[in-house]
PDB file of N, CA and C in Angstrom:
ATOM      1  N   UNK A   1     -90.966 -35.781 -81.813  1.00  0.00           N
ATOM      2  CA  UNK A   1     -89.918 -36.172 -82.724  1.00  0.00           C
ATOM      3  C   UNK A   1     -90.281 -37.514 -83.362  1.00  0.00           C
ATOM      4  N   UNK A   2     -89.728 -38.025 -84.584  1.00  0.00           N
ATOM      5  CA  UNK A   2     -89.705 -39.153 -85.199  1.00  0.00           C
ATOM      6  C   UNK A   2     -89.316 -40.071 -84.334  1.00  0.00           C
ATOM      7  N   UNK A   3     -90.433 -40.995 -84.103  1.00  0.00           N
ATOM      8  CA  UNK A   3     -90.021 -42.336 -83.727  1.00  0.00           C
ATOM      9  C   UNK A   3     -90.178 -42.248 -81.905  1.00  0.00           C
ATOM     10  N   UNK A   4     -91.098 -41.390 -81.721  1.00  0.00           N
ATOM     11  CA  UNK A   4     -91.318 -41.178 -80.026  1.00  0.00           C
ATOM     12  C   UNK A   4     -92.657 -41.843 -79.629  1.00  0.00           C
ATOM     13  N   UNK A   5     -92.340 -42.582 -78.549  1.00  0.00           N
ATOM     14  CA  UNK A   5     -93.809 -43.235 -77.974  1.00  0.00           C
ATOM     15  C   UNK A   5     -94.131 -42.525 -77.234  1.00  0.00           C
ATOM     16  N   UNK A   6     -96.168 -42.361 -77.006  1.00  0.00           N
ATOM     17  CA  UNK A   6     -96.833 -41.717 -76.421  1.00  0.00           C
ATOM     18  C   UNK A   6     -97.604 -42.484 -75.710  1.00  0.00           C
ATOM     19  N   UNK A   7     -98.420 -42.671 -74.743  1.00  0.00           N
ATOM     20  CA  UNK A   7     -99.168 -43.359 -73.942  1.00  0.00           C
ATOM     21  C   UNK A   7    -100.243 -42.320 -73.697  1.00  0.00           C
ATOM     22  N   UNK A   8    -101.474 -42.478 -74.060  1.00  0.00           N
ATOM     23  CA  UNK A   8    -102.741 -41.507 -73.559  1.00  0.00           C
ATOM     24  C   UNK A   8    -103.965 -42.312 -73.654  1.00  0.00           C
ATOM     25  N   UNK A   9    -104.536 -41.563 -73.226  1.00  0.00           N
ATOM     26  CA  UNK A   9    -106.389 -41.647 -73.272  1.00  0.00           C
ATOM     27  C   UNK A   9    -106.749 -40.409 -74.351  1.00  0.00           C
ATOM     28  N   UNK A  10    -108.118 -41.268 -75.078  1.00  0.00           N
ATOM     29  CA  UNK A  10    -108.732 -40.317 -76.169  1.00  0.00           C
ATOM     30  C   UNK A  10    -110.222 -40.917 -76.181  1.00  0.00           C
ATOM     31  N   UNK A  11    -110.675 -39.933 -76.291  1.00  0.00           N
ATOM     32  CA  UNK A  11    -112.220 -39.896 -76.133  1.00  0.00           C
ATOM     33  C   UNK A  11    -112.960 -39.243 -77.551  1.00  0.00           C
ATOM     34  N   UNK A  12    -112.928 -39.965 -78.322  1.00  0.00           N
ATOM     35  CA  UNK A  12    -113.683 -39.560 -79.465  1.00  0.00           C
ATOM     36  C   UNK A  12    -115.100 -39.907 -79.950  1.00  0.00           C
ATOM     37  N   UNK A  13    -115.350 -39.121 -81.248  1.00  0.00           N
ATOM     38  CA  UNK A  13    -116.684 -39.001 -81.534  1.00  0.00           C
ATOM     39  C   UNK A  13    -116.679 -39.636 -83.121  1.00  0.00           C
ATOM     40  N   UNK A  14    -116.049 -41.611 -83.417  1.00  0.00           N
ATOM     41  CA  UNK A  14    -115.970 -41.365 -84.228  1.00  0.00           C
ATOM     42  C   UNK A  14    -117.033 -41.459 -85.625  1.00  0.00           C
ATOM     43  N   UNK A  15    -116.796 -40.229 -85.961  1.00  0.00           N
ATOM     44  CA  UNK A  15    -118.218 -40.171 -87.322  1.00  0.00           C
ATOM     45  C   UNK A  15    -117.417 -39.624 -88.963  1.00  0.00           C
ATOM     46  N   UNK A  16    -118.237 -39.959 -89.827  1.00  0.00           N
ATOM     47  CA  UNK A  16    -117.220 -40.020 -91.202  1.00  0.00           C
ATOM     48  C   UNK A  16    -118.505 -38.558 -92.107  1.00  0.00           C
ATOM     49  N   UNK A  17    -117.570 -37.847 -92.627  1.00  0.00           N
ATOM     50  CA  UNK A  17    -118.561 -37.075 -93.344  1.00  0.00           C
ATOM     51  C   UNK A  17    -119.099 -37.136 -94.754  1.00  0.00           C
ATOM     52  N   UNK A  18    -120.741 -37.423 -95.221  1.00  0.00           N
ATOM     53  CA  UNK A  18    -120.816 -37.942 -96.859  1.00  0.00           C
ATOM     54  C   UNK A  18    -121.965 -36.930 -96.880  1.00  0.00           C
ATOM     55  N   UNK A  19    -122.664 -37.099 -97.922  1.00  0.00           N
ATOM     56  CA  UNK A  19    -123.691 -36.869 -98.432  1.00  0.00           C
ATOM     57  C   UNK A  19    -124.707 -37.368 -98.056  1.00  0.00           C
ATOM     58  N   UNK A  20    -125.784 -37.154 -98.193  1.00  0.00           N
ATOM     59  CA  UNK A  20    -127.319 -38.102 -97.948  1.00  0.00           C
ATOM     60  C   UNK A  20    -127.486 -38.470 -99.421  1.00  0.00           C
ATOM     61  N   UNK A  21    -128.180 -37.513-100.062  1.00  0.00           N
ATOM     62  CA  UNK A  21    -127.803 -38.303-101.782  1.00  0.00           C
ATOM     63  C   UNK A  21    -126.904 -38.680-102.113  1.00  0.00           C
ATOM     64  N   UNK A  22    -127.009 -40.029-102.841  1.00  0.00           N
ATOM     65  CA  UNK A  22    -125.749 -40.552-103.508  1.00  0.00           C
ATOM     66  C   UNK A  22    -124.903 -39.825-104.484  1.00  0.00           C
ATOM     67  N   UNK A  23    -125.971 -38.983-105.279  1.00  0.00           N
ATOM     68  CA  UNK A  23    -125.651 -38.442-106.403  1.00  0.00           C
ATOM     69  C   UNK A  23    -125.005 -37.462-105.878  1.00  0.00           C
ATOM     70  N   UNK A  24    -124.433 -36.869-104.637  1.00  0.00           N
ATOM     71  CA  UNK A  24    -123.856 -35.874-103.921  1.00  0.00           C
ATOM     72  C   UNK A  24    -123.996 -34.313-104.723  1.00  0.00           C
ATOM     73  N   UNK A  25    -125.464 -34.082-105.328  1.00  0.00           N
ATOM     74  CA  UNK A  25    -125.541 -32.880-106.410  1.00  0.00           C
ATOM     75  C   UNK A  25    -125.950 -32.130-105.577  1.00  0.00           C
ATOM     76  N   UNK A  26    -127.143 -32.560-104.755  1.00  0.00           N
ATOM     77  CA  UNK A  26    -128.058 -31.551-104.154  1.00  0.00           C
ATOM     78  C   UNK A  26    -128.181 -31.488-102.564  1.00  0.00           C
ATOM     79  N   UNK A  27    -127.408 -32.663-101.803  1.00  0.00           N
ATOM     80  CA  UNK A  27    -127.809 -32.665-100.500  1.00  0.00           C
ATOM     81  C   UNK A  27    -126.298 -32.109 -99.810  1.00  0.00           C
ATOM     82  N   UNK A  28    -126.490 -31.397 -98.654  1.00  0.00           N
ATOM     83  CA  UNK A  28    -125.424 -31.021 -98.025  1.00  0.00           C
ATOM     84  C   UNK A  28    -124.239 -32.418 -97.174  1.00  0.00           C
ATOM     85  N   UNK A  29    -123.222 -31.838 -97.052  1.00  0.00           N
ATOM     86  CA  UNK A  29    -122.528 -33.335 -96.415  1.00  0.00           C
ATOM     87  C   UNK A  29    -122.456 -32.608 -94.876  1.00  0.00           C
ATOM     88  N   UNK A  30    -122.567 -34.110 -94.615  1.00  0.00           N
ATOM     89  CA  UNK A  30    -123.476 -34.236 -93.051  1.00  0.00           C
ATOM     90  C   UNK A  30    -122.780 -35.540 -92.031  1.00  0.00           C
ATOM     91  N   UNK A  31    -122.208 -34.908 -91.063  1.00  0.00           N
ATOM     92  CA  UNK A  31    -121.256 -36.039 -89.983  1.00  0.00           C
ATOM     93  C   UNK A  31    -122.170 -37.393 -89.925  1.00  0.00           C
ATOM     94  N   UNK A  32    -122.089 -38.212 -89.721  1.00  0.00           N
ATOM     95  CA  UNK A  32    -122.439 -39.975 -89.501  1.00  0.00           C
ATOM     96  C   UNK A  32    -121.634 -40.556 -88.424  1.00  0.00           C
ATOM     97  N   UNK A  33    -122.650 -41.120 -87.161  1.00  0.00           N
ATOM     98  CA  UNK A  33    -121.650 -41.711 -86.896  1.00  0.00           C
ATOM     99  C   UNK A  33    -121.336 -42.744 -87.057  1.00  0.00           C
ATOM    100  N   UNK A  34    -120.438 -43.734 -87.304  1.00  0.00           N
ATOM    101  CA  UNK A  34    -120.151 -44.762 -87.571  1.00  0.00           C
ATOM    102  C   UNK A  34    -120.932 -45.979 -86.854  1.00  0.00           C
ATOM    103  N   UNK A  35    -120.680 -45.856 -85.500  1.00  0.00           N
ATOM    104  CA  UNK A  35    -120.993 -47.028 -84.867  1.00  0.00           C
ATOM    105  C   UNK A  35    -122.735 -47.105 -85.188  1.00  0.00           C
ATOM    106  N   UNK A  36    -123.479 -46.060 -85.021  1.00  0.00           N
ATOM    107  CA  UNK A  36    -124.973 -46.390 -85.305  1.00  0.00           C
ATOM    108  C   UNK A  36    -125.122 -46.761 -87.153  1.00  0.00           C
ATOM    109  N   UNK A  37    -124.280 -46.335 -87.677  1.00  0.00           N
ATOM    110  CA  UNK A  37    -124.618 -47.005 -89.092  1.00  0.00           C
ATOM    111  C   UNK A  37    -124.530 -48.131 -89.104  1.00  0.00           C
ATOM    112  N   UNK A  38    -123.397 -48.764 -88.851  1.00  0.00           N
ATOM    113  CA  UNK A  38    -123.000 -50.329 -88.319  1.00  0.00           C
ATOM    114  C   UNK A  38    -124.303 -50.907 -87.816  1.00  0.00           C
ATOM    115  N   UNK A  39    -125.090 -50.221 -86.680  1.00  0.00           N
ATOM    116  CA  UNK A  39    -126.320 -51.291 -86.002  1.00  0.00           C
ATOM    117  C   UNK A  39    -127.296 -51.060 -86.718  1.00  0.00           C
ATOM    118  N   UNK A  40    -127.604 -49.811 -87.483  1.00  0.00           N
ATOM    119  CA  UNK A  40    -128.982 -49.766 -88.289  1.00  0.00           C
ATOM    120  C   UNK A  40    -129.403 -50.624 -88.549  1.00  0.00           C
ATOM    121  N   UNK A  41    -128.688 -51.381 -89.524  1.00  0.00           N
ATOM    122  CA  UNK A  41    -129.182 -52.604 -90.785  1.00  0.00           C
ATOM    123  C   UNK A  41    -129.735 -53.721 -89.762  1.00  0.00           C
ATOM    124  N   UNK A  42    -129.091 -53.953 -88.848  1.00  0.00           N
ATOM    125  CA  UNK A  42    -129.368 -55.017 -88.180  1.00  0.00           C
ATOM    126  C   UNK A  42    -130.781 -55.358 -87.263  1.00  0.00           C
ATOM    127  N   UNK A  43    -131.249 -56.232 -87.381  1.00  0.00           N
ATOM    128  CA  UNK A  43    -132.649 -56.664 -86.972  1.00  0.00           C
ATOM    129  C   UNK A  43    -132.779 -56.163 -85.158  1.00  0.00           C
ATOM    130  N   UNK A  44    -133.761 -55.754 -84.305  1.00  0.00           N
ATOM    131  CA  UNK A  44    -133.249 -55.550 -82.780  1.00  0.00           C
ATOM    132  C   UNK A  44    -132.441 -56.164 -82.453  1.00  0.00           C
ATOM    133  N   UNK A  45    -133.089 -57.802 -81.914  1.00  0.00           N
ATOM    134  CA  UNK A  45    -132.864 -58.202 -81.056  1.00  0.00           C
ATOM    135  C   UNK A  45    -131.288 -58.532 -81.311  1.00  0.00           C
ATOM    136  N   UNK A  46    -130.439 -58.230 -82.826  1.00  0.00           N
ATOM    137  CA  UNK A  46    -129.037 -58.653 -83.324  1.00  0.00           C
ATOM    138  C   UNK A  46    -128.338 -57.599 -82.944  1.00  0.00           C
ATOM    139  N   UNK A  47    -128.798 -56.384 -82.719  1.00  0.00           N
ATOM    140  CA  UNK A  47    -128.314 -55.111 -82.527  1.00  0.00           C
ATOM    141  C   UNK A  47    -127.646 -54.877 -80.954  1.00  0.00           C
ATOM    142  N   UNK A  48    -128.214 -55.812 -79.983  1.00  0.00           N
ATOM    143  CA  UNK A  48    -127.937 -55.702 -78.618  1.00  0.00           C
ATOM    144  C   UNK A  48    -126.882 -56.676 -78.610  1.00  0.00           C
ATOM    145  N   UNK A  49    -127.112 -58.179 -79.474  1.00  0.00           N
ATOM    146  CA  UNK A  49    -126.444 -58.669 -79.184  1.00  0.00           C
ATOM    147  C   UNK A  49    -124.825 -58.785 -80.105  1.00  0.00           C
ATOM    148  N   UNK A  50    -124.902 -57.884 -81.034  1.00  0.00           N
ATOM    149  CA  UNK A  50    -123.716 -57.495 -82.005  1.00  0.00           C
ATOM    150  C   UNK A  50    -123.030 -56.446 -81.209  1.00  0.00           C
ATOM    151  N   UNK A  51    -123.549 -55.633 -80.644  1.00  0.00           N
ATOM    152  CA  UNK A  51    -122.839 -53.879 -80.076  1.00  0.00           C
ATOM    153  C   UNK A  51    -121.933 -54.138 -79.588  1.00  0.00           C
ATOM    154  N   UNK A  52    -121.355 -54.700 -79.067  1.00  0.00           N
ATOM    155  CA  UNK A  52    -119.959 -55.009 -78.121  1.00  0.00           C
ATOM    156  C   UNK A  52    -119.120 -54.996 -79.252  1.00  0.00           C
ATOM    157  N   UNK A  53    -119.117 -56.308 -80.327  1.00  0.00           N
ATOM    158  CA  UNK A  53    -118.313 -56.645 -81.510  1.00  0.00           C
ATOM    159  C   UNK A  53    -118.109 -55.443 -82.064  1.00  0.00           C
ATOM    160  N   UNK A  54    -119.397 -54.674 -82.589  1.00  0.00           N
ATOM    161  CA  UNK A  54    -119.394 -53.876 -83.524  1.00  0.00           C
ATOM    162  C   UNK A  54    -119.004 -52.343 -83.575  1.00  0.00           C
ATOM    163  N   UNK A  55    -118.943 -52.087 -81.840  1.00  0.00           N
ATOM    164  CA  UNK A  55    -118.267 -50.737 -81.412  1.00  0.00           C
ATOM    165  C   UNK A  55    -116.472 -50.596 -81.433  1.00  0.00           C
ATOM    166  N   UNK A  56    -116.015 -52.217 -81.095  1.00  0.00           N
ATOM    167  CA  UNK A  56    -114.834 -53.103 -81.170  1.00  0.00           C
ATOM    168  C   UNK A  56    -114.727 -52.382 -82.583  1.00  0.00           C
ATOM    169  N   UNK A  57    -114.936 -52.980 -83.947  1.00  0.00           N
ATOM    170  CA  UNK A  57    -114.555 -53.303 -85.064  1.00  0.00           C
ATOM    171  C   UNK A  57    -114.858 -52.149 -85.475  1.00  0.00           C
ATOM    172  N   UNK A  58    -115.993 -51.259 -85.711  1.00  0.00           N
ATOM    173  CA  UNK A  58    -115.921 -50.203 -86.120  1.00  0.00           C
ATOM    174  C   UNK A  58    -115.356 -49.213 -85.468  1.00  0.00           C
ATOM    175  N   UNK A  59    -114.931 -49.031 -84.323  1.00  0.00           N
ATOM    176  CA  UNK A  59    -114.523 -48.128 -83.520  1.00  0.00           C
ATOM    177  C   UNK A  59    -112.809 -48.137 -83.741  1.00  0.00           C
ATOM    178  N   UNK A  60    -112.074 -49.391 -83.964  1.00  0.00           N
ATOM    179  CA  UNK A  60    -110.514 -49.522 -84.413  1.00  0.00           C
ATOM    180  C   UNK A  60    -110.434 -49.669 -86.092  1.00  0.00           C
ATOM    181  N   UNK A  61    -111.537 -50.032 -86.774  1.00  0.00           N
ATOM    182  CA  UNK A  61    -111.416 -49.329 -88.550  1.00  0.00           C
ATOM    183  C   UNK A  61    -111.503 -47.945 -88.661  1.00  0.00           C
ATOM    184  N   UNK A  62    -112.171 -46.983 -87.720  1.00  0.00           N
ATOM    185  CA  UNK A  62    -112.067 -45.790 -87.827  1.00  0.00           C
ATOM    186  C   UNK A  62    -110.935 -44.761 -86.958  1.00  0.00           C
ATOM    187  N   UNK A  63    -110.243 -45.338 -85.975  1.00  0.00           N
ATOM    188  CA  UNK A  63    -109.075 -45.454 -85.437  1.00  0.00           C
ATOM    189  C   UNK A  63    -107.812 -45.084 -86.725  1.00  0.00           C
ATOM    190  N   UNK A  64    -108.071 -46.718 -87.158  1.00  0.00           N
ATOM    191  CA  UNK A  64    -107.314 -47.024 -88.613  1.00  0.00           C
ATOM    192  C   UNK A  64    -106.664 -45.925 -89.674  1.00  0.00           C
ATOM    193  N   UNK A  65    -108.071 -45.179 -90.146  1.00  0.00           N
ATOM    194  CA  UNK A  65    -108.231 -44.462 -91.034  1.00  0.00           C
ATOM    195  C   UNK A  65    -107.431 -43.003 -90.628  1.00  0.00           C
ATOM    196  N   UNK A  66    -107.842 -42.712 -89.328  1.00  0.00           N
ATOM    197  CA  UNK A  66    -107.529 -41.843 -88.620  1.00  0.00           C
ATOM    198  C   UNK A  66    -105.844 -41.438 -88.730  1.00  0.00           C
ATOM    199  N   UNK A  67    -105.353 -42.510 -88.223  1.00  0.00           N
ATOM    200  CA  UNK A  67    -103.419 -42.511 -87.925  1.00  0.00           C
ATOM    201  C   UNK A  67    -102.927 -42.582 -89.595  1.00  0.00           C
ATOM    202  N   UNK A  68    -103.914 -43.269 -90.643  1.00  0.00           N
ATOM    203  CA  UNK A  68    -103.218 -43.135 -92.046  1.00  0.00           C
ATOM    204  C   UNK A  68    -103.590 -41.318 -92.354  1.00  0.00           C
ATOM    205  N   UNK A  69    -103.939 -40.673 -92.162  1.00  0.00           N
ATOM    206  CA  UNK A  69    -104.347 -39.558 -92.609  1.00  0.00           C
ATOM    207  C   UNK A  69    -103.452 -38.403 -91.914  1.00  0.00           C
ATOM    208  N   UNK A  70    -103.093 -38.432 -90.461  1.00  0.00           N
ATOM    209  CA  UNK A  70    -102.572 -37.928 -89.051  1.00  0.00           C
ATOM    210  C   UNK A  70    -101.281 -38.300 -88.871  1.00  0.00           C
ATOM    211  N   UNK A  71    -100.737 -39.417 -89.732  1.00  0.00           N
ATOM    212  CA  UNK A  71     -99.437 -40.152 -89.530  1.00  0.00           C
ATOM    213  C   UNK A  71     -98.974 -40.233 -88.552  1.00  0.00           C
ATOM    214  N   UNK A  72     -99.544 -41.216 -87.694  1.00  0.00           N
ATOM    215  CA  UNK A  72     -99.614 -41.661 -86.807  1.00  0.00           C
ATOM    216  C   UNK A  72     -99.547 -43.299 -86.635  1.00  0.00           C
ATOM    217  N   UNK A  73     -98.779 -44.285 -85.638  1.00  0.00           N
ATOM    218  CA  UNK A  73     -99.164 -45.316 -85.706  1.00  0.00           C
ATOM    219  C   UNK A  73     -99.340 -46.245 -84.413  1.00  0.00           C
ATOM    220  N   UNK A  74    -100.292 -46.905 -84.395  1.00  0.00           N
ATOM    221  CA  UNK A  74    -100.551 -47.491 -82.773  1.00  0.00           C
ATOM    222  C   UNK A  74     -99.266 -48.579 -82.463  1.00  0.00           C
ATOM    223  N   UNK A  75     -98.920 -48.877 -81.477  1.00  0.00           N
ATOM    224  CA  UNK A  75     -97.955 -50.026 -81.833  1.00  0.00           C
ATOM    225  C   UNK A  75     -98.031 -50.566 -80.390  1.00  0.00           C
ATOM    226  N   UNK A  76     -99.456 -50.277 -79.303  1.00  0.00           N
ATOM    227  CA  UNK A  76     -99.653 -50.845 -78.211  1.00  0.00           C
ATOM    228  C   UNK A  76    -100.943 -51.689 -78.377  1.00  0.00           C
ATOM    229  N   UNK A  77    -101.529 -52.182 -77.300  1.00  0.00           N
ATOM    230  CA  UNK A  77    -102.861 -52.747 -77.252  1.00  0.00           C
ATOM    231  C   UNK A  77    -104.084 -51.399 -77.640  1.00  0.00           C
ATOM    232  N   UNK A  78    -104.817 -51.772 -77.681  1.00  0.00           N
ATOM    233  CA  UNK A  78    -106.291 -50.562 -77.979  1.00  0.00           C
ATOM    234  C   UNK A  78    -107.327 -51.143 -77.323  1.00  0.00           C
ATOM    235  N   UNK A  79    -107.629 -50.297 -76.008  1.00  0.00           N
ATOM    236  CA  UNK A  79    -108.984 -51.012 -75.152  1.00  0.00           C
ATOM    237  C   UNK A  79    -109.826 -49.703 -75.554  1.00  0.00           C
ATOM    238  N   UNK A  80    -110.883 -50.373 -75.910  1.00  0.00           N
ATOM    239  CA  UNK A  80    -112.103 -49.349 -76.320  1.00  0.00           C
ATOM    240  C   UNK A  80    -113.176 -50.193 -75.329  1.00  0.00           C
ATOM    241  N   UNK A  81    -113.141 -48.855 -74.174  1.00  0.00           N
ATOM    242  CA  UNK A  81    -114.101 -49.295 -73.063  1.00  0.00           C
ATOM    243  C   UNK A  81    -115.489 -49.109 -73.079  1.00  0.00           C
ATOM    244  N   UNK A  82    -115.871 -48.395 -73.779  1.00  0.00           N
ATOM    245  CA  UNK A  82    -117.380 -47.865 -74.102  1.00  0.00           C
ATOM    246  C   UNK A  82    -117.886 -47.067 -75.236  1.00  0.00           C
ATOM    247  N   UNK A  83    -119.291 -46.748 -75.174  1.00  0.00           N
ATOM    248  CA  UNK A  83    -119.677 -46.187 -76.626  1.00  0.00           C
ATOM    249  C   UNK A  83    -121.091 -45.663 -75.766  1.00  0.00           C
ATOM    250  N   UNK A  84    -121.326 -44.426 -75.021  1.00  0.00           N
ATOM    251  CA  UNK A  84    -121.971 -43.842 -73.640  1.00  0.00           C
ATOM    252  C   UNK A  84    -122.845 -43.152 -75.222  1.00  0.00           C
ATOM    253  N   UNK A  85    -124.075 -43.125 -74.802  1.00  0.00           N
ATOM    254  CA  UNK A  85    -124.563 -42.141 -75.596  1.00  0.00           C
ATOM    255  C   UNK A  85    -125.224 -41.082 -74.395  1.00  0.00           C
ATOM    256  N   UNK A  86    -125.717 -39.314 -74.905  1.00  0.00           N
ATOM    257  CA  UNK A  86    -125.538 -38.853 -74.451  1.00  0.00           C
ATOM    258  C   UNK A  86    -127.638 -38.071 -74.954  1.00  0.00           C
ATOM    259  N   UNK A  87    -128.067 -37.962 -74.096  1.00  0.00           N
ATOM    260  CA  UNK A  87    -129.357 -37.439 -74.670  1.00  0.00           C
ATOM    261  C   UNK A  87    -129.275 -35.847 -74.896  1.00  0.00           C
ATOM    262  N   UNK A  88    -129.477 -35.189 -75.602  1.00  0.00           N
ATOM    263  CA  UNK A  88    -129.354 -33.718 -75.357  1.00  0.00           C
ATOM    264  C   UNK A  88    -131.002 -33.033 -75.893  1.00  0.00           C
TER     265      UNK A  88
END
C-alpha cells in the first residue's frame, strides 16, 4: 500500500544497458557494469585505492536511478557491504 515501510536485503547486479558504438547504428546494446566502468579509467595503483569510494558512489547513483523508475523511495540508511566478483 501507499506509504508502507519495508526493511530488506538486496543483492544486485548493478549494470546499465548502451551500445558499444556511439553512433548506436550498428552495434548491439549490451549490459555494463557500472562499478568496473567507474575503475577502468583509473590508473592501478588508484583503482585499489578508489574501490571502496567508488562501489559506495556508484553503487547508491545506480540505486538512485533505480527507485525513480520503480517508484520507490529509500528513507533509511544504505550499507553497501561488498562488490564479490565471481569467476565463471
Amino acid at each position: 500500500m501507499a506509504g508502507d515501510w519495508l526493511r530488506f536485503a538486496l543483492r544486485a547486479n548493478p549494470v546499465v544497458c548502451r551500445r558499444d558504438d556511439p553512433s548506436g547504428r550498428t552495434s548491439p546494446i549490451r549490459k555494463h557494469d557500472v562499478i568496473m566502468e567507474a575503475l577502468h579509467p583509473l590508473p592501478g595503483a588508484a583503482r585499489s585505492e578508489q574501490r571502496s569510494a567508488v562501489i559506495q558512489e556508484q553503487g547508491l547513483a545506480w540505486l538512485a536511478k533505480q527507485r525513480g523508475t520503480a517508484g520507490f523511495k529509500v528513507g533509511g540508511g544504505i550499507a553497501i557491504d561488498g562488490y564479490p566478483q565471481h569467476a565463471i
